[in-house]
N, C-alpha and C. Protein backbone atom coordinates (compact mmCIF):
# COMPACT_ATOMS: atom_id res chain seq x y z
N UNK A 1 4.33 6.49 8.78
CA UNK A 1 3.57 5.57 7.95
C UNK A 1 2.59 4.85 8.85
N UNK A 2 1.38 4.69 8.60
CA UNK A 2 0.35 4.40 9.46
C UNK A 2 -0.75 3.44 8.56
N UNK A 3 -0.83 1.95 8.47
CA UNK A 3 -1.64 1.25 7.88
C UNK A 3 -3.15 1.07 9.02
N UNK A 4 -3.83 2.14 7.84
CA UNK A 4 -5.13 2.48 8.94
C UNK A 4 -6.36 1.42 9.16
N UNK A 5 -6.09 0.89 8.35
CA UNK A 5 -7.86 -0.34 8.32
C UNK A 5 -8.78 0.51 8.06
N UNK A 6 -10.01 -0.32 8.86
CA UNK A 6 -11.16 0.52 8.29
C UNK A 6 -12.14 -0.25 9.00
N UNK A 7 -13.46 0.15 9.15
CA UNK A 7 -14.36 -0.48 9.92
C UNK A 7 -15.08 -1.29 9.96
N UNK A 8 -15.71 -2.52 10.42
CA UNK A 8 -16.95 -3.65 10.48
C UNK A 8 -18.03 -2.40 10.78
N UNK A 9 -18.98 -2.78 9.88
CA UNK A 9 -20.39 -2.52 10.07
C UNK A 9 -20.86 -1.59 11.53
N UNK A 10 -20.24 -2.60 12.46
CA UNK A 10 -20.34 -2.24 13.96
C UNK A 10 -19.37 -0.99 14.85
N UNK A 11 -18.93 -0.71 13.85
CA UNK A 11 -17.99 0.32 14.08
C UNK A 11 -16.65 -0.30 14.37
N UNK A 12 -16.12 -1.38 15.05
CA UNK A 12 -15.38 -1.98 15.44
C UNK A 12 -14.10 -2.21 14.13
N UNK A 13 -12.68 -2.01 14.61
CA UNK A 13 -11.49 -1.82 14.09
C UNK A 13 -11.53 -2.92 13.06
N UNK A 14 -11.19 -3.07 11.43
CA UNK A 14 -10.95 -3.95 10.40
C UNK A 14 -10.08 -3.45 10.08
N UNK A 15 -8.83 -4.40 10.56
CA UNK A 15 -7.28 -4.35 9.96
C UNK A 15 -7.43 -4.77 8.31
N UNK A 16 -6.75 -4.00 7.64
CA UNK A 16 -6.90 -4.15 6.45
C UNK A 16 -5.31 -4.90 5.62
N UNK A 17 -5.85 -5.39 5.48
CA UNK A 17 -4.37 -6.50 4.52
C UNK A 17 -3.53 -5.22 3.52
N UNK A 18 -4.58 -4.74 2.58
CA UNK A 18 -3.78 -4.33 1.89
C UNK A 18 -3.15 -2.69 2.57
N UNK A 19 -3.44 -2.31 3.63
CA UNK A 19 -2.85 -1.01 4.41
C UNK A 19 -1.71 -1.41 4.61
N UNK A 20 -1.69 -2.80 5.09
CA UNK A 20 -0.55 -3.23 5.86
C UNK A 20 0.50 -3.62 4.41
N UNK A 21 0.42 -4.31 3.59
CA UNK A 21 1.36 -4.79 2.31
C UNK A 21 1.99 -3.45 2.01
N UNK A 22 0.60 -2.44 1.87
CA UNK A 22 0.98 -0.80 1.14
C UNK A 22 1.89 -0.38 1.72
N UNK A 23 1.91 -0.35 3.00
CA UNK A 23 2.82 0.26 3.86
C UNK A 23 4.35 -0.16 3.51
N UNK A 24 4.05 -1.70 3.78
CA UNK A 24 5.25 -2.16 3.71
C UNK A 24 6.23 -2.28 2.53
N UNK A 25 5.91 -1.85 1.41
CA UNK A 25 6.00 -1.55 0.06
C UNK A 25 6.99 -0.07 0.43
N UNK A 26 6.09 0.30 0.56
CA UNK A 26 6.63 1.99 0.91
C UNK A 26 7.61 1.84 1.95
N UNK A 27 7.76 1.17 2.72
CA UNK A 27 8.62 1.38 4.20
C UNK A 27 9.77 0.58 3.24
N UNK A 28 9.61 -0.32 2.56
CA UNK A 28 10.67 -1.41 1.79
C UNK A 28 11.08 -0.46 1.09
N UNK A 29 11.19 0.20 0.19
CA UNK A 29 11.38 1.28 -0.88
C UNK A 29 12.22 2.27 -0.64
N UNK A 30 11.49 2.70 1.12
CA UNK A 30 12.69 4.00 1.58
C UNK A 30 13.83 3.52 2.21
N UNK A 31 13.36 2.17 3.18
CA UNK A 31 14.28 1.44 3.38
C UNK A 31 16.15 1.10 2.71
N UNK A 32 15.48 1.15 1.19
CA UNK A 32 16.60 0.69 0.94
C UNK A 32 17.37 1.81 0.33
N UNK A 33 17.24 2.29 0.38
CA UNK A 33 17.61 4.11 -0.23
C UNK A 33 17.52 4.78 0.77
N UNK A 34 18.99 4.43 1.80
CA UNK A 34 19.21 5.17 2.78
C UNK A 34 18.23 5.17 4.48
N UNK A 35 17.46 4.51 4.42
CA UNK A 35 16.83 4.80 5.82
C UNK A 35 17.24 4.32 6.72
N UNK A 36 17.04 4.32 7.79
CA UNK A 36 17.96 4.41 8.90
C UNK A 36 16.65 3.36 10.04
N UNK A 37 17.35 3.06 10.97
CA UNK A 37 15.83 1.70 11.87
C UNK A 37 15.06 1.91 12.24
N UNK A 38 14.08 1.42 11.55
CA UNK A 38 12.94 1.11 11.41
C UNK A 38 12.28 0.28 12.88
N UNK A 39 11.24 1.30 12.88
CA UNK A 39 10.40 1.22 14.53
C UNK A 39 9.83 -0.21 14.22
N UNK A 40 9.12 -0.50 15.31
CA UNK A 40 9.14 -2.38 15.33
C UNK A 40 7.47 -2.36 14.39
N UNK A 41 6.77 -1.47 14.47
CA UNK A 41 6.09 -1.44 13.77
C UNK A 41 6.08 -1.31 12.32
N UNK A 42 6.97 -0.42 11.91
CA UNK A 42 7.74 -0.21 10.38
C UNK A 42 8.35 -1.54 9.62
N UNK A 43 8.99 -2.10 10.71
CA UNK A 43 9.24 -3.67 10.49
C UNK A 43 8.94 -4.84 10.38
N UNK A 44 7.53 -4.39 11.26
CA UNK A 44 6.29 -5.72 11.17
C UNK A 44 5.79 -5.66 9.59
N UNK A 45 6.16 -4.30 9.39
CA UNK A 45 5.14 -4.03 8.01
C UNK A 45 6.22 -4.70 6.53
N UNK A 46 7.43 -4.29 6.74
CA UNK A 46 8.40 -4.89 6.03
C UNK A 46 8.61 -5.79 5.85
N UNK A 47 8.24 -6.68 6.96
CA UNK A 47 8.35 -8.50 7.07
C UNK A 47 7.29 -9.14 6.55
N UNK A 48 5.88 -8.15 6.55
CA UNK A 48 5.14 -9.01 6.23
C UNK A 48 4.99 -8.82 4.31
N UNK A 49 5.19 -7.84 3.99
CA UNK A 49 5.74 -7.46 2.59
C UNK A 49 6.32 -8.56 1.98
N UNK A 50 7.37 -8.59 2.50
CA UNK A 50 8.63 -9.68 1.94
C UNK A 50 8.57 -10.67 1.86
N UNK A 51 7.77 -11.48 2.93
CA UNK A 51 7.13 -12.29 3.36
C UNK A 51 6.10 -13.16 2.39
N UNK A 52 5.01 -12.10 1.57
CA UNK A 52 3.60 -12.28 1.11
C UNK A 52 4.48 -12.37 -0.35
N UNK A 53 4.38 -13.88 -1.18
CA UNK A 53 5.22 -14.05 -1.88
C UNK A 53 4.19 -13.59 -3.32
N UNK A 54 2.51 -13.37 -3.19
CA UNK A 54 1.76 -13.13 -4.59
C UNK A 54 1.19 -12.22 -3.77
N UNK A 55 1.46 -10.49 -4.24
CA UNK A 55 0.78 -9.59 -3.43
C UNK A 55 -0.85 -9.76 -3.96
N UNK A 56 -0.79 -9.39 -5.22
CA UNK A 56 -1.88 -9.31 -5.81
C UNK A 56 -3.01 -10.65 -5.82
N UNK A 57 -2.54 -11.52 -5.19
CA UNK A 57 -3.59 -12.80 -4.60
C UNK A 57 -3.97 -12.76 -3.12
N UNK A 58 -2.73 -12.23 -2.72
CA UNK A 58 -3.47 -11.84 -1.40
C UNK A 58 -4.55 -10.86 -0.95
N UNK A 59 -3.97 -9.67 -1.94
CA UNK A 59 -5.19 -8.51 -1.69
C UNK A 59 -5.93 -8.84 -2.69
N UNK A 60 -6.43 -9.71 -3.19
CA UNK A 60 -7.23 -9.55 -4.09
C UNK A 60 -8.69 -10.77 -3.40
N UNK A 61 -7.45 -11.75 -2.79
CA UNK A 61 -8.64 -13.19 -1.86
C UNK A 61 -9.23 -11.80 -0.55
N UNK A 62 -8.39 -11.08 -0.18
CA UNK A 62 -8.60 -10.52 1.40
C UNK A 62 -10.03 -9.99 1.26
N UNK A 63 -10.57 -9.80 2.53
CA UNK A 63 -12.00 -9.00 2.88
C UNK A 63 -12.34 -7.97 1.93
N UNK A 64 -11.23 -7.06 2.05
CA UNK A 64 -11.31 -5.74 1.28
C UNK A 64 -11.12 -6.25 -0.03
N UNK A 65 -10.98 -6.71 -0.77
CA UNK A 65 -10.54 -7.08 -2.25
C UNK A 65 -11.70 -8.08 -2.50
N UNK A 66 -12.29 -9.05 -1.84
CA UNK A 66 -13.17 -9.71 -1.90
C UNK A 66 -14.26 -9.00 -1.98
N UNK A 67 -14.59 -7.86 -1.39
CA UNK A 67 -15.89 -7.24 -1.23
C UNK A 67 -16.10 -6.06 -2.24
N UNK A 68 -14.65 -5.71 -2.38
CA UNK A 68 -14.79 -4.61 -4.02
C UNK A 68 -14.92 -5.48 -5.06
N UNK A 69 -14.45 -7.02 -5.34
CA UNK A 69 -14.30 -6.79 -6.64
C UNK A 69 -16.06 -7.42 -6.51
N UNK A 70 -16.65 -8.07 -5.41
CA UNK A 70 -18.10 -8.56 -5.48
C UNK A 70 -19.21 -7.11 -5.76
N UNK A 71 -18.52 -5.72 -5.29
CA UNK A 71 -19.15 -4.76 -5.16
C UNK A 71 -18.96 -4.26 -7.19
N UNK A 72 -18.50 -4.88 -7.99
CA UNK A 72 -18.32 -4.23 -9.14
C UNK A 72 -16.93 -3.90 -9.57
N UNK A 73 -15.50 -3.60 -8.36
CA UNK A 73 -14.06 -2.75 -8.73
C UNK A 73 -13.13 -3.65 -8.40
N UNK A 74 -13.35 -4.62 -9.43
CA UNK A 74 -12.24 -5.61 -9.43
C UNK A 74 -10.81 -5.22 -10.06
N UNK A 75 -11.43 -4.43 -11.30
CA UNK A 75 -10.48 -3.94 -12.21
C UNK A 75 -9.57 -2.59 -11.25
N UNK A 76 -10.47 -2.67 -10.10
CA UNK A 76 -9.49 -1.35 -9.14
C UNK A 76 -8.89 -2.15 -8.06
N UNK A 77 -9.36 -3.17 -7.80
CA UNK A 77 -8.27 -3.85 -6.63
C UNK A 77 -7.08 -3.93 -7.92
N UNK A 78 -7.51 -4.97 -9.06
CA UNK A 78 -6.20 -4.96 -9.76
C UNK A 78 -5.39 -3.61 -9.91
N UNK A 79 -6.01 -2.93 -10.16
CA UNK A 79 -4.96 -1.90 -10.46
C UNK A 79 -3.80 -1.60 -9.50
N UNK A 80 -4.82 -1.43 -7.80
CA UNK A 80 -4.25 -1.15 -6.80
C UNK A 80 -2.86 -1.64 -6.40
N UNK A 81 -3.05 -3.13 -6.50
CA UNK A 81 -1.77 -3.88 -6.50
C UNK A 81 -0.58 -3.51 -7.79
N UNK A 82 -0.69 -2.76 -8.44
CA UNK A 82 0.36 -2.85 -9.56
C UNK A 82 1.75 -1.77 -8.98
N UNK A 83 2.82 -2.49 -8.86
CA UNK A 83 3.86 -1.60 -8.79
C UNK A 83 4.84 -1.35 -9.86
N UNK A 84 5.68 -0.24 -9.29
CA UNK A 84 6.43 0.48 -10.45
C UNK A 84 5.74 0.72 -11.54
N UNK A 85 4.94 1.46 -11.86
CA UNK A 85 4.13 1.18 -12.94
C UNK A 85 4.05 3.06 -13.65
N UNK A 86 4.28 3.82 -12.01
CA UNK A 86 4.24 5.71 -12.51
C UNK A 86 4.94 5.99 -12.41
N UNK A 87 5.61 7.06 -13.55
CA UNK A 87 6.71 7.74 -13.53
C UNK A 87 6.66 9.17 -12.70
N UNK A 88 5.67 9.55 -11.75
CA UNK A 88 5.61 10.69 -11.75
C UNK A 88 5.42 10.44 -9.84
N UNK A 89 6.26 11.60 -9.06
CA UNK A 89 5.60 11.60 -8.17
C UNK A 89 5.26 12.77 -7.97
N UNK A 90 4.16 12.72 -7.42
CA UNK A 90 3.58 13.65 -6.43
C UNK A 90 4.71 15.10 -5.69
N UNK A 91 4.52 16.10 -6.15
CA UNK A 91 5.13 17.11 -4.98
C UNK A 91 4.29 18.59 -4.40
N UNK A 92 4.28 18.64 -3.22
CA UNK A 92 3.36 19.59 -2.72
C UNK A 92 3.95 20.69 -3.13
N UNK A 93 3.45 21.89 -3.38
CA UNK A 93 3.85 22.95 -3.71
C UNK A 93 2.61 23.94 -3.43
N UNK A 94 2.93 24.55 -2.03
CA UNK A 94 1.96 25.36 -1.80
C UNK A 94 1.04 24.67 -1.03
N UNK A 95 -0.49 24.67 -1.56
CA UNK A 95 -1.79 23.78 -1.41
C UNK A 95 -1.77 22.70 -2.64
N UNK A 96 -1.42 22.55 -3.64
CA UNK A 96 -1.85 21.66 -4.37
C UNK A 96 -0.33 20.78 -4.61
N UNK A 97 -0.79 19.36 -5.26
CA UNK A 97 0.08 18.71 -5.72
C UNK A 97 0.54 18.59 -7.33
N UNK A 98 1.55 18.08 -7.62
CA UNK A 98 1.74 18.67 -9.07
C UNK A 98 2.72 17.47 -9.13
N UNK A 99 2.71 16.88 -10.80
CA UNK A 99 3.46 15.98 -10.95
C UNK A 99 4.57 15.73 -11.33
N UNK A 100 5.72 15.25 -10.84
CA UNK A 100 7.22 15.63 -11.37
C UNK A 100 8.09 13.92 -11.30
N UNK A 101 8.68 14.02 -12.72
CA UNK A 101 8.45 12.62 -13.29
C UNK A 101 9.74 12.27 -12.39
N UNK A 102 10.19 11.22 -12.02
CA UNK A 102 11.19 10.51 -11.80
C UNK A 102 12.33 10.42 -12.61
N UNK A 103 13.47 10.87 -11.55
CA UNK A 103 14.65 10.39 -12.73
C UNK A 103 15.01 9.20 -12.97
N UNK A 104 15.22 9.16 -14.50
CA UNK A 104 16.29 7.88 -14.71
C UNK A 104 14.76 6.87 -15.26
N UNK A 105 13.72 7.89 -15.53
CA UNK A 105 12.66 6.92 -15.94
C UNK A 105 12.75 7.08 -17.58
């Protein structure tokens, strides 16, 4: 799991808030359904998850959320933040992905 950022203008590294929440969402999730310890980085990401008590105010005030929803895709930061919300995940098969619903949904 790798919360990538993204760049300033200048090319220069922009840690991105919501890479890091995403992550930690996901690292929280497998976490608790069996995973086993979590690298100190996996954990930075977990803490800060757990931590961030209104996700969707945070990514929504942050750089990146500030500048989409000023750019017109507010209604896509919102979305972005919404969890539990698909019944379906994702499974590779082959080259393509294909959707296969969750049990117990």
């Amino acid at each position: 799991m790798i919360a990538a950022g993204e760049r300033w203008p200048d090319g220069s590294l922009r840690p991105a808030l919501e890479d890091l929440l995403g992550a930690g969402a996901v690292i929280t999730a497998l976490h608790q359904h069996g995973g086993t310890v979590l690298s100190p980085g996996a954990e930075t990401a977990r803490a800060c998850f757990a931590a961030t008590a209104d996700i969707a105010a945070a990514v929504t005030d942050s750089i990146s959320g500030r500048e989409l929803t000023g750019n017109g895709f507010g209604v896509d930061v919102a979305m972005a933040v919404e969890a539990n919300v698909c019944h379906h995940v994702p499974v590779l098969t082959g080259r393509a992905f294909t959707a296969t619903r969750q049990p117990n949904r």
